[in-house]
Protein backbone atom coordinates (compact mmCIF):
# COMPACT_ATOMS: atom_id res chain seq x y z
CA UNK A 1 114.60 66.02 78.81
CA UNK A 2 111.38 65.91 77.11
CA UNK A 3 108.27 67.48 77.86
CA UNK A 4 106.79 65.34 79.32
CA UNK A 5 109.49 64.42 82.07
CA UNK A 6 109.15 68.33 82.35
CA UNK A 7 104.85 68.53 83.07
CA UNK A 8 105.46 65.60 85.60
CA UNK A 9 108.77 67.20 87.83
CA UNK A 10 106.77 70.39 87.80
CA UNK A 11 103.44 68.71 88.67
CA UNK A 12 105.39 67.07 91.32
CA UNK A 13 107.27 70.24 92.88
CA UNK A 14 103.76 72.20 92.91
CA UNK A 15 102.00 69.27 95.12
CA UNK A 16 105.30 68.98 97.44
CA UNK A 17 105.17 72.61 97.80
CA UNK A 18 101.12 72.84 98.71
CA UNK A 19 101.45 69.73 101.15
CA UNK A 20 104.64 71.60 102.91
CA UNK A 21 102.38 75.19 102.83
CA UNK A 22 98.67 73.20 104.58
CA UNK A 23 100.86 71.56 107.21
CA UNK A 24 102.55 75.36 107.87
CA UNK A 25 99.22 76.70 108.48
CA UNK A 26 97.24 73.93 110.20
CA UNK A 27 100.66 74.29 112.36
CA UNK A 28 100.25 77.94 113.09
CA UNK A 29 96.85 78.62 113.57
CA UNK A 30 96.10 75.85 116.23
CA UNK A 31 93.48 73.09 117.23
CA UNK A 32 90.93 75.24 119.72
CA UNK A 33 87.81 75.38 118.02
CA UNK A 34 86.37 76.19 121.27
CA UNK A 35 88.59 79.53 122.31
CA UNK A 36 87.97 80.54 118.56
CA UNK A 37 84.25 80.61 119.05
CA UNK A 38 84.53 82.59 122.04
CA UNK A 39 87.27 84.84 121.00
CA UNK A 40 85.07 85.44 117.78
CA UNK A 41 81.37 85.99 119.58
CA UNK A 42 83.55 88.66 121.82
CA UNK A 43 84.61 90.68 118.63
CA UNK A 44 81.36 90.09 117.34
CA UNK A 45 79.94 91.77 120.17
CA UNK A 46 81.98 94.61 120.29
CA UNK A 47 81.64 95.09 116.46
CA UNK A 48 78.15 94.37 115.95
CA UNK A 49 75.10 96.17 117.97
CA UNK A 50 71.77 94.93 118.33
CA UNK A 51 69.19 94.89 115.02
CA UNK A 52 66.70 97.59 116.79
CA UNK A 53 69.92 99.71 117.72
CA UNK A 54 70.69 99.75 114.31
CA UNK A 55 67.21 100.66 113.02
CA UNK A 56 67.16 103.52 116.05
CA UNK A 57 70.62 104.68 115.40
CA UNK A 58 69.08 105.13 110.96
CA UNK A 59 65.90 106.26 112.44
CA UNK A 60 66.69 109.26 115.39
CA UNK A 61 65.98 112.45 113.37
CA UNK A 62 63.68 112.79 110.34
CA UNK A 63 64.81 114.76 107.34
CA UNK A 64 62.22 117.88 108.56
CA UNK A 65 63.41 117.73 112.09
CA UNK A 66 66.13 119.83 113.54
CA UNK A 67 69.54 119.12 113.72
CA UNK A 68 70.77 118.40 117.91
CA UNK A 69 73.85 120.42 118.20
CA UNK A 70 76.44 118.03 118.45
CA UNK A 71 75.40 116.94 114.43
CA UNK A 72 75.85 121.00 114.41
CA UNK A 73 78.91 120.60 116.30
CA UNK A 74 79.92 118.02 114.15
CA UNK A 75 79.21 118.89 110.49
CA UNK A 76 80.62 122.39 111.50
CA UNK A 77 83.91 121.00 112.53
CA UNK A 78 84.02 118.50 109.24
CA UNK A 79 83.64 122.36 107.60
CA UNK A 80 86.58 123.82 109.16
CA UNK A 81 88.95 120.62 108.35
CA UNK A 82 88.12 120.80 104.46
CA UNK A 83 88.21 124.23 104.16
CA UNK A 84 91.72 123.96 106.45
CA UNK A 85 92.87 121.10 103.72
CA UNK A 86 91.77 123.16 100.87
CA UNK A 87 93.43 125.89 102.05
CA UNK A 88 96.81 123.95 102.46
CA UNK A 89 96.53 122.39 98.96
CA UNK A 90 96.09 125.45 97.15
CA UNK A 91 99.04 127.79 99.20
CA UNK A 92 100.86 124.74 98.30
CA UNK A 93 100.21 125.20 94.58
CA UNK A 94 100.81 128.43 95.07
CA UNK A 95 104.09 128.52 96.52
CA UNK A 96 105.51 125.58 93.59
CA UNK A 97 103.98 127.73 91.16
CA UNK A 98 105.25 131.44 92.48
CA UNK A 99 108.85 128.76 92.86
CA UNK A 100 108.19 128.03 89.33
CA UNK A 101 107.95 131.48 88.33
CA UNK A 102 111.20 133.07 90.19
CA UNK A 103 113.27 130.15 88.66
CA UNK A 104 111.94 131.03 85.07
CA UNK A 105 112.68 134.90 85.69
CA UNK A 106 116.06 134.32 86.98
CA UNK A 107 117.07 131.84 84.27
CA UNK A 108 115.67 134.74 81.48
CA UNK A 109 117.88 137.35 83.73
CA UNK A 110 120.96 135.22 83.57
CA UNK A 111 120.46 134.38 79.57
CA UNK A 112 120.27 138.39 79.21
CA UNK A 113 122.90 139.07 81.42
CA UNK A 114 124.80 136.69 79.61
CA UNK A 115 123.66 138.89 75.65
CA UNK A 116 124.94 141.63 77.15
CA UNK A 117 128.10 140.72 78.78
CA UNK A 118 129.10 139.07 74.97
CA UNK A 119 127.46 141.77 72.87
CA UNK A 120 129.92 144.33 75.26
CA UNK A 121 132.72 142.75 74.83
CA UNK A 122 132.49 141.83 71.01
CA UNK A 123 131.90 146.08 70.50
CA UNK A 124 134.94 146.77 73.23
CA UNK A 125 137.08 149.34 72.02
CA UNK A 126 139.51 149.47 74.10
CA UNK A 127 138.86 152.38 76.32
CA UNK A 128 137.83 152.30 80.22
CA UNK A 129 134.39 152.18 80.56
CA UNK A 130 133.23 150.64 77.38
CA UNK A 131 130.24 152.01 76.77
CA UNK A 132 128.99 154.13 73.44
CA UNK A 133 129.07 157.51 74.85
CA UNK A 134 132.60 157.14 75.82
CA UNK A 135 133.86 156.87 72.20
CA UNK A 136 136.08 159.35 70.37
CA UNK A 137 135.01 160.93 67.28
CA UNK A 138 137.72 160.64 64.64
């Protein structure tokens, strides 16, 4: 097969495959232009306010002028929840990190555990305890 029998079958799959893809979504979406334009000034309604809403909602309090206190109410609350998440983060850090630390300690305590057990019984002597003080002087 040359390459150019290969360009054209390829050429030809890709423009079966978009014809069979626009008549799947012409088929699914549906021929009411009219309910669409309703359905869509509805959400746009619901969505969207007014232009001199908008300009009143940016406009209600200067910089100068006092806060009302639900933006009190509100800021103070915003406060609370990222000094709450902070909070959580870092006792969470903590608690991996103090994890971190008791599995460090208890790994150094077994690897000495371990010297000890192996330097006692390389120096055994035979005699019940074997410790130092429990040897006879020749």
């Amino acid at each position: 097969m040359s390459w150019r029998q290969v360009i054209l079958l390829s050429s030809l799959l890709a423009m079966v495959l978009l014809c069979m893809l626009q008549e799947g979504t012409s088929a699914s979406v549906g021929n009411r232009p009219a309910a669409g334009e309703e359905a869509s000034e509805g959400v746009k309604e619901k969505i969207f306010m007014q232009e001199s809403d908008a300009s009143n909602f940016l406009k209600r309090r200067g910089k100068r002028s006092p806060k009302s206190q639900d933006e009190v109410n509100v800021e103070n609350r915003q406060k609370l929840r990222d000094d709450e998440l902070r909070r959580e983060y870092y006792e969470e850090q903590r608690n991996e990190f103090e994890n971190f630390v008791e599995e460090q300690r208890d790994e150094q305590e077994e690897r000495t555990r371990e010297a000890v057990e192996q330097w006692r019984q390389w120096h055994y002597d035979g005699l019940y305890p074997p410790y130092l003080y429990n040897r006879h002087p020749i």
